[in-house]
N, C-alpha and C. Protein backbone atom coordinates (compact mmCIF):
# COMPACT_ATOMS: atom_id res chain seq x y z
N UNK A 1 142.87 107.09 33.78
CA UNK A 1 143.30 106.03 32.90
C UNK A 1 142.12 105.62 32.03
N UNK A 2 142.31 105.22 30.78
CA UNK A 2 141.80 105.07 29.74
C UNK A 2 141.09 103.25 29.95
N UNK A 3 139.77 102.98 29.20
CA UNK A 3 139.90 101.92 29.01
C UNK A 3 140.89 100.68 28.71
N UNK A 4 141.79 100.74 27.63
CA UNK A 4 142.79 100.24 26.92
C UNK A 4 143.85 99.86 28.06
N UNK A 5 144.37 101.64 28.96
CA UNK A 5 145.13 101.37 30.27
C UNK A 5 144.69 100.56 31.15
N UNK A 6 143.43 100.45 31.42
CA UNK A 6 142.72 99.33 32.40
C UNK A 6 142.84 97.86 31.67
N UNK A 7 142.58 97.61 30.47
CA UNK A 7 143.03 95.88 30.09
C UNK A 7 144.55 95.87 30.27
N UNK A 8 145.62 96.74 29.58
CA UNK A 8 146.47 96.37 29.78
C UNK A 8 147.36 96.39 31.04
N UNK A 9 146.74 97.02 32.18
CA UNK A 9 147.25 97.34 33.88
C UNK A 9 146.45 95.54 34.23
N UNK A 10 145.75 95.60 33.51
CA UNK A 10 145.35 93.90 34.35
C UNK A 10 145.67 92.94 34.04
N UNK A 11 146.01 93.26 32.45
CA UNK A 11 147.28 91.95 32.07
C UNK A 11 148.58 91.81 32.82
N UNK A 12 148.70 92.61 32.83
CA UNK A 12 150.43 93.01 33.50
C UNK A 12 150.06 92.45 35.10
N UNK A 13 149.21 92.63 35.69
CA UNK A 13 148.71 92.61 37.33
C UNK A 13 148.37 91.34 37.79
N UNK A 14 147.34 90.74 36.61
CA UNK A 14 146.93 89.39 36.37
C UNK A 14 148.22 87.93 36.14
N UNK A 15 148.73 88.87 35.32
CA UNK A 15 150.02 87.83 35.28
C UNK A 15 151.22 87.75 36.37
N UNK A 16 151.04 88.73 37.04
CA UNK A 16 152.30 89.27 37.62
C UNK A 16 151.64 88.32 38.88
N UNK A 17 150.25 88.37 39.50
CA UNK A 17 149.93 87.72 40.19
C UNK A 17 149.96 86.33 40.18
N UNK A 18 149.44 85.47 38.98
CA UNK A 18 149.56 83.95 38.49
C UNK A 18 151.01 83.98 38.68
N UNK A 19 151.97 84.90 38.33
CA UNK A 19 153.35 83.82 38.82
C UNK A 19 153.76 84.09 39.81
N UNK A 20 153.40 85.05 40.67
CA UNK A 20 154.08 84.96 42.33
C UNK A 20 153.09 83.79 43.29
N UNK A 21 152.15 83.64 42.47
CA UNK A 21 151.00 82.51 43.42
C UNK A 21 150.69 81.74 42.55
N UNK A 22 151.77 80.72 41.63
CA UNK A 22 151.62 79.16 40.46
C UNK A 22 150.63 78.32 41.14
N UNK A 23 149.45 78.15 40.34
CA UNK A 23 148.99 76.78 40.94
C UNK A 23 148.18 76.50 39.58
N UNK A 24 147.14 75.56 39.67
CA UNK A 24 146.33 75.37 38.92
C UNK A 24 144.94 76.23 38.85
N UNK A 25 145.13 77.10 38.03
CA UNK A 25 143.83 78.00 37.28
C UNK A 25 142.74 77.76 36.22
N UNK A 26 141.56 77.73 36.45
CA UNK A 26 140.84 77.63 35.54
C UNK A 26 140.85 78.84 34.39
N UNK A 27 140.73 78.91 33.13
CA UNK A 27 140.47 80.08 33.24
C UNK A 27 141.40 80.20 32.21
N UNK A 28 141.76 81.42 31.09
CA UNK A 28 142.85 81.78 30.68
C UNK A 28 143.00 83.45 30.65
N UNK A 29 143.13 84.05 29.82
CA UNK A 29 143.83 85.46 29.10
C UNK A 29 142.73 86.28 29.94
N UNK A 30 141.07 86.33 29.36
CA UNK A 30 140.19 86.54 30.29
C UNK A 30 140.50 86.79 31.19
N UNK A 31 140.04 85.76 31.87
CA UNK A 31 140.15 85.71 33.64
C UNK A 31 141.21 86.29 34.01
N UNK A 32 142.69 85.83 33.54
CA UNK A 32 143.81 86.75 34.53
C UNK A 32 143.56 88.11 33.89
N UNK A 33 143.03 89.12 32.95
CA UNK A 33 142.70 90.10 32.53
C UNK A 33 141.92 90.75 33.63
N UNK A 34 140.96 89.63 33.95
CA UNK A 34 139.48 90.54 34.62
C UNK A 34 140.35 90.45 36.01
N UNK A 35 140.82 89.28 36.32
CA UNK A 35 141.10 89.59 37.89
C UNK A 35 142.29 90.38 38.20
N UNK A 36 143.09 90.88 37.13
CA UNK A 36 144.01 91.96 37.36
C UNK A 36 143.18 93.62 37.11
N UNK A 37 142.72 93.37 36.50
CA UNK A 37 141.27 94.62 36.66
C UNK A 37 140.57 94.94 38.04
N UNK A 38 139.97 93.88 38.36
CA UNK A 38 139.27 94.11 39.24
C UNK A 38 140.10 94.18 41.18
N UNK A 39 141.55 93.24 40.78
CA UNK A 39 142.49 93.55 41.51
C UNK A 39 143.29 94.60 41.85
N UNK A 40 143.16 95.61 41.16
CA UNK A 40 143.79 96.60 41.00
C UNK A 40 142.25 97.63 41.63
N UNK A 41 141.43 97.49 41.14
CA UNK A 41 140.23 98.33 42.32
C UNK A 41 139.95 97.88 43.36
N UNK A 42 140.16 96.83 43.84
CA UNK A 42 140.47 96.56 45.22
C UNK A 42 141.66 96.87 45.98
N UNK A 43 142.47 96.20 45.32
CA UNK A 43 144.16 97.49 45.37
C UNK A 43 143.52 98.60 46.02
N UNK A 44 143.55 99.24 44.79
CA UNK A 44 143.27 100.85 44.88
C UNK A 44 142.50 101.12 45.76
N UNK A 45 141.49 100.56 46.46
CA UNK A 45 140.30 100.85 47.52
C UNK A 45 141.38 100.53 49.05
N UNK A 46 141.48 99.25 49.36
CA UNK A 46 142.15 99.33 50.28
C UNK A 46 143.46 99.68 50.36
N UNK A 47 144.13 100.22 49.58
CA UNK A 47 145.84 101.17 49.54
C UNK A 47 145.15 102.47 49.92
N UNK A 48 144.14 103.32 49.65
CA UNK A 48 143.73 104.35 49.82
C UNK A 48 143.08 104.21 51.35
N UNK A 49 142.74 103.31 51.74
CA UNK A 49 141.83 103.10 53.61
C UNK A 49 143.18 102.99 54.01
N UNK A 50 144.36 102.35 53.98
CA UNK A 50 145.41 102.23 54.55
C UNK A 50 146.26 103.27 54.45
N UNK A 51 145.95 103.89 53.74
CA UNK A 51 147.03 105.26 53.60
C UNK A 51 148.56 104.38 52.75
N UNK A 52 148.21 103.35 52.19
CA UNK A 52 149.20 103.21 51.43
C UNK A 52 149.37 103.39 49.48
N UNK A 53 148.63 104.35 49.23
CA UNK A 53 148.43 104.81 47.91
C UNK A 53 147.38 104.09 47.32
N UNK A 54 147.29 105.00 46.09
CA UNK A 54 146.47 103.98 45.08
C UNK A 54 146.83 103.77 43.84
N UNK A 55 146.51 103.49 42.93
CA UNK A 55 146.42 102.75 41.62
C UNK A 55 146.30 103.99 40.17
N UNK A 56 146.78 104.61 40.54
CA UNK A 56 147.10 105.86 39.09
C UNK A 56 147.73 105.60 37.93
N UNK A 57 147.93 104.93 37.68
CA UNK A 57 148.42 104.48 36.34
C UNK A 57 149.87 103.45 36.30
N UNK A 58 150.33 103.86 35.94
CA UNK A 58 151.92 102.87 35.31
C UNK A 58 153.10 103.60 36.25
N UNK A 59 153.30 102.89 37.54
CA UNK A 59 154.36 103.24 37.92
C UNK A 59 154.22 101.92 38.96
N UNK A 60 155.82 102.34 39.96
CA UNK A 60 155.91 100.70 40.93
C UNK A 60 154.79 100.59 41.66
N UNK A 61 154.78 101.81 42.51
CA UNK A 61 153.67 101.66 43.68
C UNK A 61 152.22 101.56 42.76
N UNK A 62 151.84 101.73 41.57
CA UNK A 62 150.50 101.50 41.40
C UNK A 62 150.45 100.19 41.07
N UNK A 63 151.57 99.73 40.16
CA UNK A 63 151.62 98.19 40.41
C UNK A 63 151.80 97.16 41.73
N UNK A 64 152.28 97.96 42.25
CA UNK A 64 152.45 96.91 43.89
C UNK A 64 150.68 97.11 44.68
N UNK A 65 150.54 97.63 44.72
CA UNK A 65 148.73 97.73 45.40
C UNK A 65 148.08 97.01 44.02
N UNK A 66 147.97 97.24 42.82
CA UNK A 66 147.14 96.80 42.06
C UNK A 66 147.40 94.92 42.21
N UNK A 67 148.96 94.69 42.37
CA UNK A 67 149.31 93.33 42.31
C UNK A 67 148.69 92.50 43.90
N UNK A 68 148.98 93.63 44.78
CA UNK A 68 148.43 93.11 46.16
C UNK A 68 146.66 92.45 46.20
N UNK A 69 146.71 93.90 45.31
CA UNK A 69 144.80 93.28 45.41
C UNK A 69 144.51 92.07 44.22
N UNK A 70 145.23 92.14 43.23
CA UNK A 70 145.03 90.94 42.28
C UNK A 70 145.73 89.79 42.96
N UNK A 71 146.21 89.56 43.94
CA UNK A 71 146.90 88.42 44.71
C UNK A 71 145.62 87.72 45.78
N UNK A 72 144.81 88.95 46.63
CA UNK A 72 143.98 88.91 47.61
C UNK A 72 142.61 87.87 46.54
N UNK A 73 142.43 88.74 45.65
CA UNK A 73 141.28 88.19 44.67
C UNK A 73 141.34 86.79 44.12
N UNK A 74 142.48 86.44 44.07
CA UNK A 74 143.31 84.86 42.71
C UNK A 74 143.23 84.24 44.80
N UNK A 75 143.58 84.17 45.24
CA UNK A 75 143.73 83.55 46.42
C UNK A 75 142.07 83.05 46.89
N UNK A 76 141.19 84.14 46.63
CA UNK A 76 139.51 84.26 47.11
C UNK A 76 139.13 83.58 45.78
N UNK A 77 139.42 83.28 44.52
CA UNK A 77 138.81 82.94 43.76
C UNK A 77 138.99 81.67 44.02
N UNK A 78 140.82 81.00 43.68
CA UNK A 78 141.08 79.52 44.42
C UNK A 78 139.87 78.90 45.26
N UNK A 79 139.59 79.80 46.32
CA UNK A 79 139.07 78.89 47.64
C UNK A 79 137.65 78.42 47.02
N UNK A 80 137.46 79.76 46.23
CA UNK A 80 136.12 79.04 45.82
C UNK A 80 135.95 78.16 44.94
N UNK A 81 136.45 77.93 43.79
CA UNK A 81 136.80 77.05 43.01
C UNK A 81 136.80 76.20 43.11
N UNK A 82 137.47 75.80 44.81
CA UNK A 82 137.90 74.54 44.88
C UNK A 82 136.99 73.61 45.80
């Protein structure tokens, strides 16, 4: 995957995460950008130790691990935040 595929897999991941877990976020376009980025390589790291896939581009299962790990990350960022 291309640069371009990586902002737009973290928009999609980033957002997809902010609305299954609504709360108050600091932060805007950025941040849910970077933490659907960087959620999606954590995804992808632990879907691959678990034997439950990884993060290859645009399909369900790369979105469901990429969203898992952008959920794990927005949850770890909260705590600290707060």
């Amino acid at each position: 995957m291309g640069i371009l595929s990586w902002i737009l897999l973290g928009l999609v991941v980033g957002a997809l995460a902010k609305w299954i877990m609504p709360g108050k976020d600091p932060g805007g376009l950025i941040v849910t950008i970077l933490i659907g980025i960087a959620g999606a390589a954590v995804g992808g790291y632990l879907g691959s130790m678990l034997g439950l896939g990884t993060v290859t581009g645009f399909n369900l299962g790369s979105l469901a691990v990429a969203t898992g790990g952008a959920l794990l990350l927005l949850f770890a960022y909260r705590k600290l935040k707060s």
